[in-house]
C-alpha atoms as a PDB file:
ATOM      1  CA  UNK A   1      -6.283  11.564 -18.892  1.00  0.00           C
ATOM      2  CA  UNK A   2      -4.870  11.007 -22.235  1.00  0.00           C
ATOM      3  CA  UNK A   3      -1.361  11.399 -20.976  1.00  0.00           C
ATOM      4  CA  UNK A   4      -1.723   8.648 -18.143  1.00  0.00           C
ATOM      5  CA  UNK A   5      -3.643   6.108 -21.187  1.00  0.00           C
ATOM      6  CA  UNK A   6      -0.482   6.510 -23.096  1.00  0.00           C
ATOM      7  CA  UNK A   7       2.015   5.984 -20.465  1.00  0.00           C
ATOM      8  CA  UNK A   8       0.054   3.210 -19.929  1.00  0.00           C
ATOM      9  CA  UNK A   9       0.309   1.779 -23.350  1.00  0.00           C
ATOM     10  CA  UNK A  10       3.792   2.369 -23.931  1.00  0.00           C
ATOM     11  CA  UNK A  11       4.402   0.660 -20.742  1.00  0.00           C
ATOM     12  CA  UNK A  12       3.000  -2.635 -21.268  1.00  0.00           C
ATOM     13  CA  UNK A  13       4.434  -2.242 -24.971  1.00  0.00           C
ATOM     14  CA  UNK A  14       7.631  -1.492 -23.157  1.00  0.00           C
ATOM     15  CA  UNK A  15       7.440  -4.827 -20.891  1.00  0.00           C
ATOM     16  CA  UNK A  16       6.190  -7.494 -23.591  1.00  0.00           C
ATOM     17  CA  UNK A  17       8.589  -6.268 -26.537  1.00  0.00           C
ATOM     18  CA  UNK A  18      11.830  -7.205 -23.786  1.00  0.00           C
ATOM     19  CA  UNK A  19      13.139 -10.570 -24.077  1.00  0.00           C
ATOM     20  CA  UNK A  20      11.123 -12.936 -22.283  1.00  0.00           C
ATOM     21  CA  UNK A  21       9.186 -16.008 -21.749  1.00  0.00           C
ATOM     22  CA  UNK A  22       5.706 -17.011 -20.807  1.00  0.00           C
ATOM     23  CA  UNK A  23       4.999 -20.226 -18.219  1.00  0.00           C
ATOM     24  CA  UNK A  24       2.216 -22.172 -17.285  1.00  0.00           C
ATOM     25  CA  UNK A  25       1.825 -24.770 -14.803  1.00  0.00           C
ATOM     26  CA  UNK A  26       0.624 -24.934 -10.859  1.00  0.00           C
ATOM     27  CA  UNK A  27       1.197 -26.287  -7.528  1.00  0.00           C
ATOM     28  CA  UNK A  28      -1.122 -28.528  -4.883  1.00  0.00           C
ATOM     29  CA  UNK A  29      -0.755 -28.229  -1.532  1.00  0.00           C
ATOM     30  CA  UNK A  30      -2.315 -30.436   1.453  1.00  0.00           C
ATOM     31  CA  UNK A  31      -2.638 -29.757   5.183  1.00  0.00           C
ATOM     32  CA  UNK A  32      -4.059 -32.595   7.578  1.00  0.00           C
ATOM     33  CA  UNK A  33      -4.496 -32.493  11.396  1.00  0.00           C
ATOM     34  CA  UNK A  34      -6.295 -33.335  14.524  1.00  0.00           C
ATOM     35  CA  UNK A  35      -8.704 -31.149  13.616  1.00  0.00           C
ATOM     36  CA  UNK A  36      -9.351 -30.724   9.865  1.00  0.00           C
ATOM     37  CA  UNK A  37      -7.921 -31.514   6.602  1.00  0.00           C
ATOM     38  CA  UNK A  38      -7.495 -29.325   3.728  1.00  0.00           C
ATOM     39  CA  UNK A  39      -5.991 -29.287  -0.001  1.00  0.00           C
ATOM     40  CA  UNK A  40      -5.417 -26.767  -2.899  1.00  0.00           C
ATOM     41  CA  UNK A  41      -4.984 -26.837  -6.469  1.00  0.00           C
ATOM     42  CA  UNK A  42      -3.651 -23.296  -8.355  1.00  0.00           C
ATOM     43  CA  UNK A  43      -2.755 -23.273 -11.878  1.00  0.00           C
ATOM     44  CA  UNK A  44      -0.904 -20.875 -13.002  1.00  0.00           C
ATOM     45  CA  UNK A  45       0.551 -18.878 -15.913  1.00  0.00           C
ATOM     46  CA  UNK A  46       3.297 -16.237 -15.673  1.00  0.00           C
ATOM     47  CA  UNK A  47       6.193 -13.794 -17.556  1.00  0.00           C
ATOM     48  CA  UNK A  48       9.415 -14.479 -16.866  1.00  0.00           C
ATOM     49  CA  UNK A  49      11.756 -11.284 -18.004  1.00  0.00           C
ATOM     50  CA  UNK A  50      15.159 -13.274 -18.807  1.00  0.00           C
ATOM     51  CA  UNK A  51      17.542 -10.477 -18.903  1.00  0.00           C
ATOM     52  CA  UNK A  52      16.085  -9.537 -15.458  1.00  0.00           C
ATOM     53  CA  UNK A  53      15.766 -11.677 -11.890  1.00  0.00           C
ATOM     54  CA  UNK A  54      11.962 -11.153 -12.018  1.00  0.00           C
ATOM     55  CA  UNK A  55       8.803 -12.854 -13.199  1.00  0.00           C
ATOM     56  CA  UNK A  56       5.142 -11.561 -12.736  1.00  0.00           C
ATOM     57  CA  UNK A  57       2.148 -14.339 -12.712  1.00  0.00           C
ATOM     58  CA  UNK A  58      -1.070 -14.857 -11.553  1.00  0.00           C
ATOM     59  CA  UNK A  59      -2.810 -18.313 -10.191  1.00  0.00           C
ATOM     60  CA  UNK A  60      -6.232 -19.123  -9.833  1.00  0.00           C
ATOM     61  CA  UNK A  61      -6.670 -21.310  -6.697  1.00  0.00           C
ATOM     62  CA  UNK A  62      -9.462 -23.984  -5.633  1.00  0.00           C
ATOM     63  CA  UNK A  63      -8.869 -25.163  -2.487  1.00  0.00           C
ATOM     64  CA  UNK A  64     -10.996 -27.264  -0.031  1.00  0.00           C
ATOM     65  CA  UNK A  65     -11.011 -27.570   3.580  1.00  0.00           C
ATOM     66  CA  UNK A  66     -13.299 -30.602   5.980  1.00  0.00           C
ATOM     67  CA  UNK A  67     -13.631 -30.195   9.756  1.00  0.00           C
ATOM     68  CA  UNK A  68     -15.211 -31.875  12.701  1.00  0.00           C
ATOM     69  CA  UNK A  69     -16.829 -28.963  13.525  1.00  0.00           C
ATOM     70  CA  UNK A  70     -17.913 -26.593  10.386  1.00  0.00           C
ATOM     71  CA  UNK A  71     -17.870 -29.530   7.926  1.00  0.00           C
ATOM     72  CA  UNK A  72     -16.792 -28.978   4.183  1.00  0.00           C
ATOM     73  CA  UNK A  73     -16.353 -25.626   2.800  1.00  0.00           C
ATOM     74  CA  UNK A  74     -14.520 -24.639  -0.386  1.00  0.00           C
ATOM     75  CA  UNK A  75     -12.834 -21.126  -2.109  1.00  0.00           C
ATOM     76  CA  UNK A  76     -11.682 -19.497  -4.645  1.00  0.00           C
ATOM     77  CA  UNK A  77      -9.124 -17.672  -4.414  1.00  0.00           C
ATOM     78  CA  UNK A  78      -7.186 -15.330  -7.831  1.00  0.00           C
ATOM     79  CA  UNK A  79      -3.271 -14.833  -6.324  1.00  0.00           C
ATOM     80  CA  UNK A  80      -1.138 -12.354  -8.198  1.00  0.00           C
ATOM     81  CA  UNK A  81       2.603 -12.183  -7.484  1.00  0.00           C
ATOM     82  CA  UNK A  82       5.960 -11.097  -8.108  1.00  0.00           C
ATOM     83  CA  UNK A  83       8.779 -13.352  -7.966  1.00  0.00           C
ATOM     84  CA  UNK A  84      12.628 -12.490  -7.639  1.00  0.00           C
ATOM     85  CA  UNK A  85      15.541 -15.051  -8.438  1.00  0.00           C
ATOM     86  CA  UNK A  86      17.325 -14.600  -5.226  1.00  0.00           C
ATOM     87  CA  UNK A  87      20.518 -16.814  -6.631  1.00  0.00           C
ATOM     88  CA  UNK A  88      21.393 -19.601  -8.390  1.00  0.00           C
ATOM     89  CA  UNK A  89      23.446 -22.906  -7.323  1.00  0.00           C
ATOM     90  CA  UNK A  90      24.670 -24.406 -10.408  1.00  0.00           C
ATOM     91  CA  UNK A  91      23.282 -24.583 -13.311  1.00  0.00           C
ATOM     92  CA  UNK A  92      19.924 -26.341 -11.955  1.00  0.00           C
ATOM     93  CA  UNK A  93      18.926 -24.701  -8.441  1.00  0.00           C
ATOM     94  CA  UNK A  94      17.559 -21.634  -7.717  1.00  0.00           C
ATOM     95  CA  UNK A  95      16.363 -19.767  -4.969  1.00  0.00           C
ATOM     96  CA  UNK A  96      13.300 -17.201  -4.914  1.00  0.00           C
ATOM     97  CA  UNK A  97      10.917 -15.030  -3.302  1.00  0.00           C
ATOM     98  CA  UNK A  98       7.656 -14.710  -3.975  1.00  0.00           C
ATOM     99  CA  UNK A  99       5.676 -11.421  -3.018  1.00  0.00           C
ATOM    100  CA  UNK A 100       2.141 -12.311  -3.474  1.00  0.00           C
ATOM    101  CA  UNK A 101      -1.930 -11.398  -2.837  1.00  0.00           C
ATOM    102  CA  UNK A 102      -4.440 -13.287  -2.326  1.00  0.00           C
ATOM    103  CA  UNK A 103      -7.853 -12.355  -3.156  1.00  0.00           C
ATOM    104  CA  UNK A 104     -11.236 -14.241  -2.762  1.00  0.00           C
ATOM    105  CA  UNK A 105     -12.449 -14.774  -5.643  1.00  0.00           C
ATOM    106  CA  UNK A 106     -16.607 -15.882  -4.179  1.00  0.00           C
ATOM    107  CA  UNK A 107     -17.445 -13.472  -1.628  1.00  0.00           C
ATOM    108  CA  UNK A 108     -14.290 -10.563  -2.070  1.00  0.00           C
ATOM    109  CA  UNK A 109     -14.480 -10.800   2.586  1.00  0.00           C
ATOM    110  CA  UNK A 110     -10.892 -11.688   2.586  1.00  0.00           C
ATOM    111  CA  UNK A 111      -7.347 -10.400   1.128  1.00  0.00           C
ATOM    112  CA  UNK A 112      -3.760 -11.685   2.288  1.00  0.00           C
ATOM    113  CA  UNK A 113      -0.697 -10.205   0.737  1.00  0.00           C
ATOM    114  CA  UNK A 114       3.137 -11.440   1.974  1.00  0.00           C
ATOM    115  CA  UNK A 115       6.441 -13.475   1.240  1.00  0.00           C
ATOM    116  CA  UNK A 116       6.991 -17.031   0.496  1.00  0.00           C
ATOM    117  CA  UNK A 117      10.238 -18.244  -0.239  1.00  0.00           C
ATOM    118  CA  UNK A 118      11.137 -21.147  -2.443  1.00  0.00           C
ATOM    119  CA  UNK A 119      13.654 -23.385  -4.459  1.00  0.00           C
ATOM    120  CA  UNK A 120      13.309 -24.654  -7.908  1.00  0.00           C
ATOM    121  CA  UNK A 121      15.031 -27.363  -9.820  1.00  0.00           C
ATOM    122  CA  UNK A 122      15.464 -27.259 -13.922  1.00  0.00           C
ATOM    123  CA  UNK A 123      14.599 -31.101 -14.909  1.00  0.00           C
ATOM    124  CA  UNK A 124      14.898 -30.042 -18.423  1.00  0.00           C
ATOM    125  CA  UNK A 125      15.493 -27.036 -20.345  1.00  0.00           C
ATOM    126  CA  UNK A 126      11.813 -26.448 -20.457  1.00  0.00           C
ATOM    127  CA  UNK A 127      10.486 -28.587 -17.463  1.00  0.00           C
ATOM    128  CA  UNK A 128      11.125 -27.186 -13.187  1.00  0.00           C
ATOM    129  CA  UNK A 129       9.613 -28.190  -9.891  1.00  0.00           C
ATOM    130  CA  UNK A 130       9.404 -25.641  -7.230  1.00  0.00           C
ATOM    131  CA  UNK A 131       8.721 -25.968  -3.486  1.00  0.00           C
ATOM    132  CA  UNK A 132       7.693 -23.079  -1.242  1.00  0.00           C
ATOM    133  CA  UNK A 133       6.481 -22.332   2.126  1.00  0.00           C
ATOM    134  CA  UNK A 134       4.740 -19.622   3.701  1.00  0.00           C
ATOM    135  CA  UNK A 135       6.744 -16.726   5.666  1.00  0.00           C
ATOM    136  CA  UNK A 136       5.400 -14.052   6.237  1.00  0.00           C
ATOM    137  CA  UNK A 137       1.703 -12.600   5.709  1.00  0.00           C
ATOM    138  CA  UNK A 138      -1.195  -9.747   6.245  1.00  0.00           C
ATOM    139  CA  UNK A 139      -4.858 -11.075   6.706  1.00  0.00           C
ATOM    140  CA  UNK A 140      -7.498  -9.083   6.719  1.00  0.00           C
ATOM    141  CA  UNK A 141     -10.811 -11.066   6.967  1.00  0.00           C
ATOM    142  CA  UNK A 142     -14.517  -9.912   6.771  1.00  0.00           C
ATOM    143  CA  UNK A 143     -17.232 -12.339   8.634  1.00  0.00           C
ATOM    144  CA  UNK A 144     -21.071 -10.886   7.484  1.00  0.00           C
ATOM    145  CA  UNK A 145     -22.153  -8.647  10.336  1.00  0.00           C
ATOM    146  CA  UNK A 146     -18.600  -8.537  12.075  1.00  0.00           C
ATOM    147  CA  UNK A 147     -15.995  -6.084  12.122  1.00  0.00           C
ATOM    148  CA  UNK A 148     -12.629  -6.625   9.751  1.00  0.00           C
ATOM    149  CA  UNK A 149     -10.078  -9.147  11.907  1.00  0.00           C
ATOM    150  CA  UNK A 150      -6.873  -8.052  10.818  1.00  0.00           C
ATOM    151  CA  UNK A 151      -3.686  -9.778  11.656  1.00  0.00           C
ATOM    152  CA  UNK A 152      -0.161 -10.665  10.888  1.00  0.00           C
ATOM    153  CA  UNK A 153       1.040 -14.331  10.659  1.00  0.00           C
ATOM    154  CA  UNK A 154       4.899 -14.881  10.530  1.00  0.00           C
ATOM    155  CA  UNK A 155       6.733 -18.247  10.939  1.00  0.00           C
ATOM    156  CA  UNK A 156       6.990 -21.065   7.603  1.00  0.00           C
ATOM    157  CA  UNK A 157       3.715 -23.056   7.086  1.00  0.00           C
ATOM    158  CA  UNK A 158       5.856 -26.104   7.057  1.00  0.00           C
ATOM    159  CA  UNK A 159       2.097 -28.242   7.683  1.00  0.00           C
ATOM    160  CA  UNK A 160       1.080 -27.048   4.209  1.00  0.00           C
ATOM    161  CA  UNK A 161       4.225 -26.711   1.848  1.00  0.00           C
ATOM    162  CA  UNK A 162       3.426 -26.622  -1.651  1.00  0.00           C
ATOM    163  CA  UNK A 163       4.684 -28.834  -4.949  1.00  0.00           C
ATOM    164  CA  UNK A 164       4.764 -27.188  -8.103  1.00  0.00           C
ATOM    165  CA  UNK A 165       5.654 -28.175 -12.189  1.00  0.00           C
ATOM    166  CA  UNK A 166       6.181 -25.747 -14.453  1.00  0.00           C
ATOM    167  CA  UNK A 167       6.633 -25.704 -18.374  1.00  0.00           C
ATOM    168  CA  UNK A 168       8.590 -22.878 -19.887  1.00  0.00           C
ATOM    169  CA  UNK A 169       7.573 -21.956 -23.332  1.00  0.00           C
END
């Protein structure tokens, strides 16, 4: 047990003693239809190993959704992920890949994991937007008194893209 708590340790001493930098910021998203409308907020604040093509973050995500038939509901959802600079164009674009989960924060019945790709765009040395859209994704949802639905979605969730800004420290 002692052996695995140091490993440990020297790990994460390992990974935030490497040249990096931390960045907050967040993205909204908004889907609106026939049948319903919904919207998300997730800030976020991540690590982004320079001397590598990897960050890790984590976002905390409100989002709201109204219908015709089940009227308003809301969730919270905490969404860890791993994102890898696929390449750059120029000095200002870049293209990722985000490998992320997504966790329910209110009543733990639901957990999604999968890949959204993305672009950024450096305004400033400090200062990028980012735009993603969902690929590819594992849902496994518990209803109270139900059995687990699992299921696969794949195709880009070009109805809810999402806009983010993002502040490099």
């Amino acid at each position: 047990m002692k052996r695995l708590l140091f490993t440990i340790v020297f790990a994460f001493i390992g990974i935030f003693t490497v040249q990096a930098q931390w960045y907050i910021g967040g993205s909204v998203s908004a889907a609106i239809n026939k049948e319903s409308q919904a919207f998300s907020i997730a800030p976020d604040v991540g690590y982004c190993f320079t001397n590598a093509p990897f960050s890790i973050a984590c976002a905390l995500e409100y989002g709201g959704e109204f219908s015709k038939d089940d009227g308003y509901s809301h969730s919270l959802t905490v969404s860890p992920y791993f994102r890898y600079n696929i390449c750059n164009i120029g000095e200002r674009f870049s293209f990722f890949m985000d490998l992320f989960s997504d966790i329910d924060a209110l009543e733990l019945c639901s957990f999604d994991i999968g890949l959204s790709p993305g672009i950024s765009f450096d305004l400033t040395e400090h200062w990028s937007a980012e735009f993603s859209v969902g690929l590819l994704k594992y849902e496994w949802k518990k209803v109270p008194d139900d059995k687990p639905t699992h299921c696969f979605v794949l195709g880009f969730e070009t109805a809810a893209p999402s806009f983010g800004i993002y502040y490099s420290f």
